[in-house]
C-alpha atoms as a PDB file:
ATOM      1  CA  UNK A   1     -21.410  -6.612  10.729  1.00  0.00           C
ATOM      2  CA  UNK A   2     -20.557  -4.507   7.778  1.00  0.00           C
ATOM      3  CA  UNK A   3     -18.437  -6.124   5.605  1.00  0.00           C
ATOM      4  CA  UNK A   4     -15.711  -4.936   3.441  1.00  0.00           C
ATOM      5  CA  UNK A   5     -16.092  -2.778   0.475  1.00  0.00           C
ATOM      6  CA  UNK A   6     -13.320  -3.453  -1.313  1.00  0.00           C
ATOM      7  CA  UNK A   7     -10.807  -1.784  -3.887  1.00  0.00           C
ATOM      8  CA  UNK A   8      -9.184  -4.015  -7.062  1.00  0.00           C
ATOM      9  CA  UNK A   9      -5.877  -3.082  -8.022  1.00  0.00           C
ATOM     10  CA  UNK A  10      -5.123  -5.038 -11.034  1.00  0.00           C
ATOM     11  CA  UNK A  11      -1.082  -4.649 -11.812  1.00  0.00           C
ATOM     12  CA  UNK A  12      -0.412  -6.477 -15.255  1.00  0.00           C
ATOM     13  CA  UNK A  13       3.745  -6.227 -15.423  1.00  0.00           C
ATOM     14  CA  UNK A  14       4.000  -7.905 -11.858  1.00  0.00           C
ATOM     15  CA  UNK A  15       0.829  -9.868 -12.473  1.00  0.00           C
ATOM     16  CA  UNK A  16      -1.193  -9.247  -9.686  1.00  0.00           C
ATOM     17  CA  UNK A  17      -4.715  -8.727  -8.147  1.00  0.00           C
ATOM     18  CA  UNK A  18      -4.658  -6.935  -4.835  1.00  0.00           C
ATOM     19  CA  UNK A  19      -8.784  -6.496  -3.515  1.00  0.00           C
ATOM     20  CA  UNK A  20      -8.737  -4.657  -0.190  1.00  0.00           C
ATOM     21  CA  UNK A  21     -10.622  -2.704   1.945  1.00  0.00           C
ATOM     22  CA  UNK A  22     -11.028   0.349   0.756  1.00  0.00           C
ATOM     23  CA  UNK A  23      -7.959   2.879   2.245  1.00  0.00           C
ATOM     24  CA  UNK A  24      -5.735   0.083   2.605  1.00  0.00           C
ATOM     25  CA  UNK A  25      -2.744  -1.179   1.007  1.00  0.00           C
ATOM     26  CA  UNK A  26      -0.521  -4.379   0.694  1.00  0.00           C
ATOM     27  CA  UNK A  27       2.942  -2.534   1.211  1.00  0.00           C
ATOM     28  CA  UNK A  28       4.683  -3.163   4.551  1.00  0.00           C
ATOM     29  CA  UNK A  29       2.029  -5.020   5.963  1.00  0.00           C
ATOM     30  CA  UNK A  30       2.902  -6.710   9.872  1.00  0.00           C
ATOM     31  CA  UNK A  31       3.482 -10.215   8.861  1.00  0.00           C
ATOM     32  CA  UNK A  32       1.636 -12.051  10.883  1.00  0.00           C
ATOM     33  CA  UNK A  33      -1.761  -9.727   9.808  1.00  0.00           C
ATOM     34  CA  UNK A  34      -1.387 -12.032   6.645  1.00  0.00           C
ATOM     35  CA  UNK A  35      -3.054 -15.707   6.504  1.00  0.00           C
ATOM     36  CA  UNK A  36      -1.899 -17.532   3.769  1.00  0.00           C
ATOM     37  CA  UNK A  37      -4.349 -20.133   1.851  1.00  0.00           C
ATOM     38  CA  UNK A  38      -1.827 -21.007  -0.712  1.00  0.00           C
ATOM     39  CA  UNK A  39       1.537 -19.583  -1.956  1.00  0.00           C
ATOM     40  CA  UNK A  40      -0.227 -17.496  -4.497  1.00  0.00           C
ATOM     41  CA  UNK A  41      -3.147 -16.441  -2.353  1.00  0.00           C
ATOM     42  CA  UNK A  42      -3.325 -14.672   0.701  1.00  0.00           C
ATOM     43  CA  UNK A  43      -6.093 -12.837   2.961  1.00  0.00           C
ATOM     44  CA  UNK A  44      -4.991  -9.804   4.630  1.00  0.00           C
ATOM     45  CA  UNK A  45      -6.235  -9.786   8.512  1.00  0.00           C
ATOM     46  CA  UNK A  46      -6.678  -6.143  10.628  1.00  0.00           C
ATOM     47  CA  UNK A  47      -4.749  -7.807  13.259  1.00  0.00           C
ATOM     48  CA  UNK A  48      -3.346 -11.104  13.657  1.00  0.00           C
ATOM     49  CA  UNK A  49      -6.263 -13.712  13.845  1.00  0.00           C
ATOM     50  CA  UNK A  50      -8.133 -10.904  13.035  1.00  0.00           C
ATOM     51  CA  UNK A  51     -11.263  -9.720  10.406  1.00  0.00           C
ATOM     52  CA  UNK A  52      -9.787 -10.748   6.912  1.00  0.00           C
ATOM     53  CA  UNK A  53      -9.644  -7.045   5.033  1.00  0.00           C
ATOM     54  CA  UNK A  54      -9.312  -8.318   1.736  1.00  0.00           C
ATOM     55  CA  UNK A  55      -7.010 -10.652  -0.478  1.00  0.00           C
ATOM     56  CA  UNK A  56      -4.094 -10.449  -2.446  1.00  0.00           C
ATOM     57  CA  UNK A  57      -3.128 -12.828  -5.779  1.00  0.00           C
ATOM     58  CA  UNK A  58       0.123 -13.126  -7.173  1.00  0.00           C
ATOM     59  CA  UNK A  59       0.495 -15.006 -10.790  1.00  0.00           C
ATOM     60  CA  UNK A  60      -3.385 -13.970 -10.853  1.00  0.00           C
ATOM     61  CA  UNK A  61      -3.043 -15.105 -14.720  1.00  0.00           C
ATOM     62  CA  UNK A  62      -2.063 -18.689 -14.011  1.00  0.00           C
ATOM     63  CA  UNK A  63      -4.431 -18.719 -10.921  1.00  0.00           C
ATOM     64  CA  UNK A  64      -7.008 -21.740 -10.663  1.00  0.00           C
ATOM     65  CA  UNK A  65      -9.631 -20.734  -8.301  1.00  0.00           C
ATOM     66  CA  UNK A  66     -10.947 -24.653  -8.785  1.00  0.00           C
ATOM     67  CA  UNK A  67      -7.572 -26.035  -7.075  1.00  0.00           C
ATOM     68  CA  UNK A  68      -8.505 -27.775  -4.285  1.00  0.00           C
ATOM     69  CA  UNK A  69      -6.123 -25.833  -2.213  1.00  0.00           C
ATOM     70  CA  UNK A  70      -8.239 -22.886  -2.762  1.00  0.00           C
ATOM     71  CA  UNK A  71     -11.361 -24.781  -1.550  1.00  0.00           C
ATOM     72  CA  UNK A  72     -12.142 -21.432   1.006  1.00  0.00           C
ATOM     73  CA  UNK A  73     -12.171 -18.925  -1.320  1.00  0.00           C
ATOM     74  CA  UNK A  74     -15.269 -19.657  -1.850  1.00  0.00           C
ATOM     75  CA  UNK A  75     -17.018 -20.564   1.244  1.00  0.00           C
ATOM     76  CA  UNK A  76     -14.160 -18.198   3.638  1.00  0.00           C
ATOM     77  CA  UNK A  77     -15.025 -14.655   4.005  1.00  0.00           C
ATOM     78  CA  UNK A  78     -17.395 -12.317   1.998  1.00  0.00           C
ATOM     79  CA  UNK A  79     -16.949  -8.889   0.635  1.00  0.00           C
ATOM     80  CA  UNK A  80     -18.653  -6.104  -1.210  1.00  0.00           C
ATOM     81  CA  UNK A  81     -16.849  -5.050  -4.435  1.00  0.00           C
ATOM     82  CA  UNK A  82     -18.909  -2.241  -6.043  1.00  0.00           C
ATOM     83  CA  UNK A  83     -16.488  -1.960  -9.192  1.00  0.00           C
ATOM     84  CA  UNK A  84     -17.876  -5.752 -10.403  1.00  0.00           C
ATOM     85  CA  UNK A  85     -21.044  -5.124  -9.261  1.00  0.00           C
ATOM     86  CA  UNK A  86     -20.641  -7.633  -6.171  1.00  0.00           C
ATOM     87  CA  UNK A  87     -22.325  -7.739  -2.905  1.00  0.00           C
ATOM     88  CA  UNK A  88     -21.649 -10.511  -0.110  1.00  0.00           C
ATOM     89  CA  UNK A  89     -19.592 -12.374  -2.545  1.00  0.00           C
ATOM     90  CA  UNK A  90     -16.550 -14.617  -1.562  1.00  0.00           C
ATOM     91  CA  UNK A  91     -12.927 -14.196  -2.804  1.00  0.00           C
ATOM     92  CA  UNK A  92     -13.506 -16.608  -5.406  1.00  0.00           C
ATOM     93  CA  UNK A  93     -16.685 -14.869  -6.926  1.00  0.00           C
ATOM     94  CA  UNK A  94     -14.828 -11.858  -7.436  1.00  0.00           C
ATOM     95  CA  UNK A  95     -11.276 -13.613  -8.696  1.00  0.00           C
ATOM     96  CA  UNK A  96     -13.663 -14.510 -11.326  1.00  0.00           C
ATOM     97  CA  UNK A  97     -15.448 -11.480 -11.664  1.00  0.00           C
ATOM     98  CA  UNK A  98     -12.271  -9.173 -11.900  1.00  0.00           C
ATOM     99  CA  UNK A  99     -10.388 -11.928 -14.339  1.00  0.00           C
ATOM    100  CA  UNK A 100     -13.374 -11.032 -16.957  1.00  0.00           C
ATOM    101  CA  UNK A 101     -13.827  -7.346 -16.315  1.00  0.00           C
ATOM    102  CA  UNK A 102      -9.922  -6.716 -16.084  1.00  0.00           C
ATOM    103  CA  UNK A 103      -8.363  -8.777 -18.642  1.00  0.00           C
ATOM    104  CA  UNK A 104      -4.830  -8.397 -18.766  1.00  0.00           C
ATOM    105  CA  UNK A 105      -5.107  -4.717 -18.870  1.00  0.00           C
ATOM    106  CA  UNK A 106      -3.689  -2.831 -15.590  1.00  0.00           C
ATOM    107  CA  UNK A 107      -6.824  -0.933 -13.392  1.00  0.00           C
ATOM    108  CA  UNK A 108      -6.490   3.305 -14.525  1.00  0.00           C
ATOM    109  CA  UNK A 109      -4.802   3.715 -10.997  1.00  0.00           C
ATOM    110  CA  UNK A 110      -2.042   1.843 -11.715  1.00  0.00           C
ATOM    111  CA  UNK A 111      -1.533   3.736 -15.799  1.00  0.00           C
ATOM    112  CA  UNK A 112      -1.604   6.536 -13.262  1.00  0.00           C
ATOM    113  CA  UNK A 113       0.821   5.339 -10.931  1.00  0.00           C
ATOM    114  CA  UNK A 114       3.372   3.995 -13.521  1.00  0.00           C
ATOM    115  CA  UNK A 115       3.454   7.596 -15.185  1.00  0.00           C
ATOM    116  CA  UNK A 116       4.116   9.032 -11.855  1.00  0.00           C
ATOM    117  CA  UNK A 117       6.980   7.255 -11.083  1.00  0.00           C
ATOM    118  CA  UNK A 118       8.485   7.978 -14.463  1.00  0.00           C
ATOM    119  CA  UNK A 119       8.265  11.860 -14.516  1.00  0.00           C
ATOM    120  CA  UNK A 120       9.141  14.165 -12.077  1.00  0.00           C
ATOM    121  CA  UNK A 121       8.613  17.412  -9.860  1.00  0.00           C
ATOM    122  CA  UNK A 122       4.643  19.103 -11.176  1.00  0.00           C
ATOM    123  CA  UNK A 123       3.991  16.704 -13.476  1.00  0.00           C
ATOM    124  CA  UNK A 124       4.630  14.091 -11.470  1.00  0.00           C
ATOM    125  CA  UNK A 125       2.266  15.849  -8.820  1.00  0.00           C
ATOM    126  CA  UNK A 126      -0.149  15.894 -11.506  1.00  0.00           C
ATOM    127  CA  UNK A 127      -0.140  11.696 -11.416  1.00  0.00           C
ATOM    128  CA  UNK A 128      -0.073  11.088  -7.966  1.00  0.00           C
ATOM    129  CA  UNK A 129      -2.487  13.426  -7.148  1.00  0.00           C
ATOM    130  CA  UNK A 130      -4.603  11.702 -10.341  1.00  0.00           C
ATOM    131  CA  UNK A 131      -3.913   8.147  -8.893  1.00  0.00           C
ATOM    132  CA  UNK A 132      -4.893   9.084  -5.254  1.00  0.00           C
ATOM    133  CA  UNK A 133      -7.896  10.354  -6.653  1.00  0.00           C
ATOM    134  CA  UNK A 134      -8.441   7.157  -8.367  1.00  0.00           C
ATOM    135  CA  UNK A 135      -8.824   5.215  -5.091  1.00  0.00           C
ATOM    136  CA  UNK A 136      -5.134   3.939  -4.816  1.00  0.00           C
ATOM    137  CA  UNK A 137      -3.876   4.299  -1.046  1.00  0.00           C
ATOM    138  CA  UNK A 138      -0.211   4.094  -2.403  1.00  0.00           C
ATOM    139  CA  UNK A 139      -0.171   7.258  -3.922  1.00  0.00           C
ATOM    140  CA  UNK A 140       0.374   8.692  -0.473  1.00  0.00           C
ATOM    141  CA  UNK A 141       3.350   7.595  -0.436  1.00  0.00           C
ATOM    142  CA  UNK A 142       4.377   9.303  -3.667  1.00  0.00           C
ATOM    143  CA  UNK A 143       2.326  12.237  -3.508  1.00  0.00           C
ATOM    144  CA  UNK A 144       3.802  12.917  -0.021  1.00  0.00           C
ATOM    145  CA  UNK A 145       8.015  12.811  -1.227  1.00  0.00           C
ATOM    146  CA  UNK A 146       7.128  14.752  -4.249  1.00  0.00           C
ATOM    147  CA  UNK A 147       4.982  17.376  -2.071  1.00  0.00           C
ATOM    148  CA  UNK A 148       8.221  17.460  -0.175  1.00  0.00           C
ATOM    149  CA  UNK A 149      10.958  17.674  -3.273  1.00  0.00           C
ATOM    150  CA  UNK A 150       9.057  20.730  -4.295  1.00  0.00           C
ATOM    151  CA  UNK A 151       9.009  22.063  -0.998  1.00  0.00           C
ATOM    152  CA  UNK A 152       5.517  21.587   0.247  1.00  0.00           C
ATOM    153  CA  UNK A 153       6.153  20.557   3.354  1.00  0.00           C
ATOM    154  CA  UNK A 154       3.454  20.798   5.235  1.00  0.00           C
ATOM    155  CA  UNK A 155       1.161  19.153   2.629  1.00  0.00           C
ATOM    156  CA  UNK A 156       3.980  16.095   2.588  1.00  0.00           C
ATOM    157  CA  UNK A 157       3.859  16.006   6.264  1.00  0.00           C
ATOM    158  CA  UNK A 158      -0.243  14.778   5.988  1.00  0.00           C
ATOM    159  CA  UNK A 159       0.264  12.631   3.784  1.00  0.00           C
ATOM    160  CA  UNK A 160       3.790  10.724   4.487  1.00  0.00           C
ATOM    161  CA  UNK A 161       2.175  10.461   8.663  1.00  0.00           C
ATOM    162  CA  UNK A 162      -0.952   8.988   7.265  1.00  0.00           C
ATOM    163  CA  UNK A 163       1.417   6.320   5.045  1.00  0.00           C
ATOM    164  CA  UNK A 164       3.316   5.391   7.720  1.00  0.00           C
ATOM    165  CA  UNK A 165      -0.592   5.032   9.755  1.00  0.00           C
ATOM    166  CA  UNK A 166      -2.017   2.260   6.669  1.00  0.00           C
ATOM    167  CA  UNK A 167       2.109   1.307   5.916  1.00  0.00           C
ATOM    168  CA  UNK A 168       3.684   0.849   9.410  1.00  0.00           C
ATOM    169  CA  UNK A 169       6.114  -1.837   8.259  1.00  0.00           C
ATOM    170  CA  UNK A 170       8.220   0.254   5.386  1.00  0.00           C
ATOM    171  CA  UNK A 171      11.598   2.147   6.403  1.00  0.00           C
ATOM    172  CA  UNK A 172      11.671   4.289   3.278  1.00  0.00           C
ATOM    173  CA  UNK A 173       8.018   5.182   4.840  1.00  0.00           C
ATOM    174  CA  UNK A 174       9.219   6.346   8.533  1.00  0.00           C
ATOM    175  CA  UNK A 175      12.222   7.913   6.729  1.00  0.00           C
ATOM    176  CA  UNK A 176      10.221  10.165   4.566  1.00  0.00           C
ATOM    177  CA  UNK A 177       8.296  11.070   7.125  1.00  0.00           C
ATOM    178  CA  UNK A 178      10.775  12.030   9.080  1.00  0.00           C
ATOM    179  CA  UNK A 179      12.182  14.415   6.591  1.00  0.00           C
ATOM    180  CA  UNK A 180       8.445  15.976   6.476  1.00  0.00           C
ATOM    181  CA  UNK A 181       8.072  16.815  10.118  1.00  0.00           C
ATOM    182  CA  UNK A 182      11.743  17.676  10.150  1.00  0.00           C
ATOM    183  CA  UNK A 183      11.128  20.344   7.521  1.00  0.00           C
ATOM    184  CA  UNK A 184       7.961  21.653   9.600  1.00  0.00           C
ATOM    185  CA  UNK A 185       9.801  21.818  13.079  1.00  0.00           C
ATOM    186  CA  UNK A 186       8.450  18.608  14.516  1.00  0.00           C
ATOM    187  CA  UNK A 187      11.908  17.485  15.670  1.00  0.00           C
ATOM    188  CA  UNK A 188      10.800  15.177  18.245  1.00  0.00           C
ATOM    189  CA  UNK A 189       8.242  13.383  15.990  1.00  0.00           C
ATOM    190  CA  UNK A 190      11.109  13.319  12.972  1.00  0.00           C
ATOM    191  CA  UNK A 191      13.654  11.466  15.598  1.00  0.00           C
ATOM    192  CA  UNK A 192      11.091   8.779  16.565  1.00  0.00           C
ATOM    193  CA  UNK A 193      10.542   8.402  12.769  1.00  0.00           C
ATOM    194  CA  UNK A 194      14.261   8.142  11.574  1.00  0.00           C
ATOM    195  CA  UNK A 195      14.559   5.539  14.688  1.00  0.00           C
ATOM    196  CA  UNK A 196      11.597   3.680  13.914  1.00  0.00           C
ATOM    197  CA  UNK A 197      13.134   3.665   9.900  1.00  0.00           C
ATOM    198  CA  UNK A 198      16.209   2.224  11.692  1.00  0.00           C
ATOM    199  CA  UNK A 199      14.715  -0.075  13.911  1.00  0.00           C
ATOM    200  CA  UNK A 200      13.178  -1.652  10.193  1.00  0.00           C
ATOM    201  CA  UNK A 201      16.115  -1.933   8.691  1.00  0.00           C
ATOM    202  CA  UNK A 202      17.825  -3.594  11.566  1.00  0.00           C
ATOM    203  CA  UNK A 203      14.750  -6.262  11.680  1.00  0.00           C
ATOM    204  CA  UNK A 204      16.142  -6.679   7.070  1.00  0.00           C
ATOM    205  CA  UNK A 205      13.803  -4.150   5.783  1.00  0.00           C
ATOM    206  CA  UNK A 206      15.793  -1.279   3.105  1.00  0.00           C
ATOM    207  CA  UNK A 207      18.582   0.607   4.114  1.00  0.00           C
ATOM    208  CA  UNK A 208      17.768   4.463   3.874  1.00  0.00           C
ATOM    209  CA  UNK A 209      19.766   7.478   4.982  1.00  0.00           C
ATOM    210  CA  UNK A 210      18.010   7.586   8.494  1.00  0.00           C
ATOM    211  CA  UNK A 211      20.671   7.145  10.723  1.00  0.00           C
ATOM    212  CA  UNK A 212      22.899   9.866   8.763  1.00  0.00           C
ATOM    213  CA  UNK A 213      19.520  12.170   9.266  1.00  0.00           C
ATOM    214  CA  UNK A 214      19.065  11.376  12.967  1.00  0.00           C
ATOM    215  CA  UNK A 215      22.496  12.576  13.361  1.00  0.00           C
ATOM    216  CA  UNK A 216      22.154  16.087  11.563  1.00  0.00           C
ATOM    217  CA  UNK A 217      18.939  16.405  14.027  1.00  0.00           C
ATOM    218  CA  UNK A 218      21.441  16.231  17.168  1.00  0.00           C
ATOM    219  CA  UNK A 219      24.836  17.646  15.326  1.00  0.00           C
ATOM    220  CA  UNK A 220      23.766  20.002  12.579  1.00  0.00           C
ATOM    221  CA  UNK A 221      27.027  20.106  11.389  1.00  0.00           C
ATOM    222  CA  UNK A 222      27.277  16.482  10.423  1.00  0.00           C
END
């Protein structure tokens, strides 16, 4: 079996190492697709039970591989990770691997991703479309609402559907969406969208303007 050739997202401010597949992300994730080893570590799963995908570390600077609570990490699951040079190597390998290479400095996608969220309409194209280019899945997301501010809606449309496809889990996600295939005369696929955002928030996910836009689709006048 092929394993999994992963991507390292190193995000310094919140202190974290995400290593997945690559295409994948952590954001709205099902639950149960996560097994947890520890409270700081956590393989993601393709399904519940499933093929472990990747890992995820949070406080990856006071991280001790050598707990003995973290005993699998390095005879669990193996992974490629062609950024450290890594071939059938367990989590562990490349925690240690990533620590050295990294530093505390943020991965480029991430310097990317931070100016993107801090500018706005082209130029803030310019970063998401840099940071998606860099590998990170996320930038979907952002690429796909900006593509819609500026009115490129059938650009936003591929990329918020594909979002909601590697994010199911997000309401913001299905909401955005849903403004996307709105805007391109997919009415049917918008309402499922704003009720699936709805059906998110009910189960404590964000509030987002959903049901007020599932209205307008029925009563244009609201």
């Amino acid at each position: 079996m092929t394993l999994p050739r992963l991507y390292l997202n190193f995000i310094a401010d919140l202190d974290w190492l995400i290593a997945l597949e690559f295409g994948r992300v952590d954001d709205a994730q099902p639950p149960e697709n996560w097994r947890g080893v520890s409270e700081s570590f956590g393989f993601l799963c393709d399904k519940p039970g499933g093929r472990e995908v990747g890992f995820k570390i949070l406080d990856f600077s006071q991280f001790d591989p050598e707990a003995k609570e973290h005993a699998e990490i390095w005879n669990g699951p193996q992974f490629n990770a062609p950024v450290l040079g890594l071939t059938q190597a367990n989590a562990g390998e490349i925690t240690l691997a990533a620590r050295a290479l990294f530093g505390t400095d943020s991965t480029i996608n991430r310097k990317f991703f931070d100016a993107a969220t801090g500018a706005e309409g082209e130029q803030a194209l310019t970063y998401w479309l840099a940071c998606l280019q860099a590998g990170d899945a996320m930038a979907h997301f952002g690429l796909g609402y900006t593509l819609h501010e500026l009115g490129r809606n059938q650009e936003a449309y591929r990329h918020l559907r594909h979002y909601t496809e590697i994010a199911p889990c997000g309401s913001w996600n299905w909401c955005w969406f849903g403004k996307a295939a709105r805007d391109i005369g997919e009415i049917t696929e918008a309402r499922k969208a704003f009720e699936r955002a709805i059906e998110l928030e009910e189960e404590g996910d964000q509030e987002t303007d959903a049901r007020e836009l599932l209205a307008a689709l029925d009563d244009p006048h609201v």
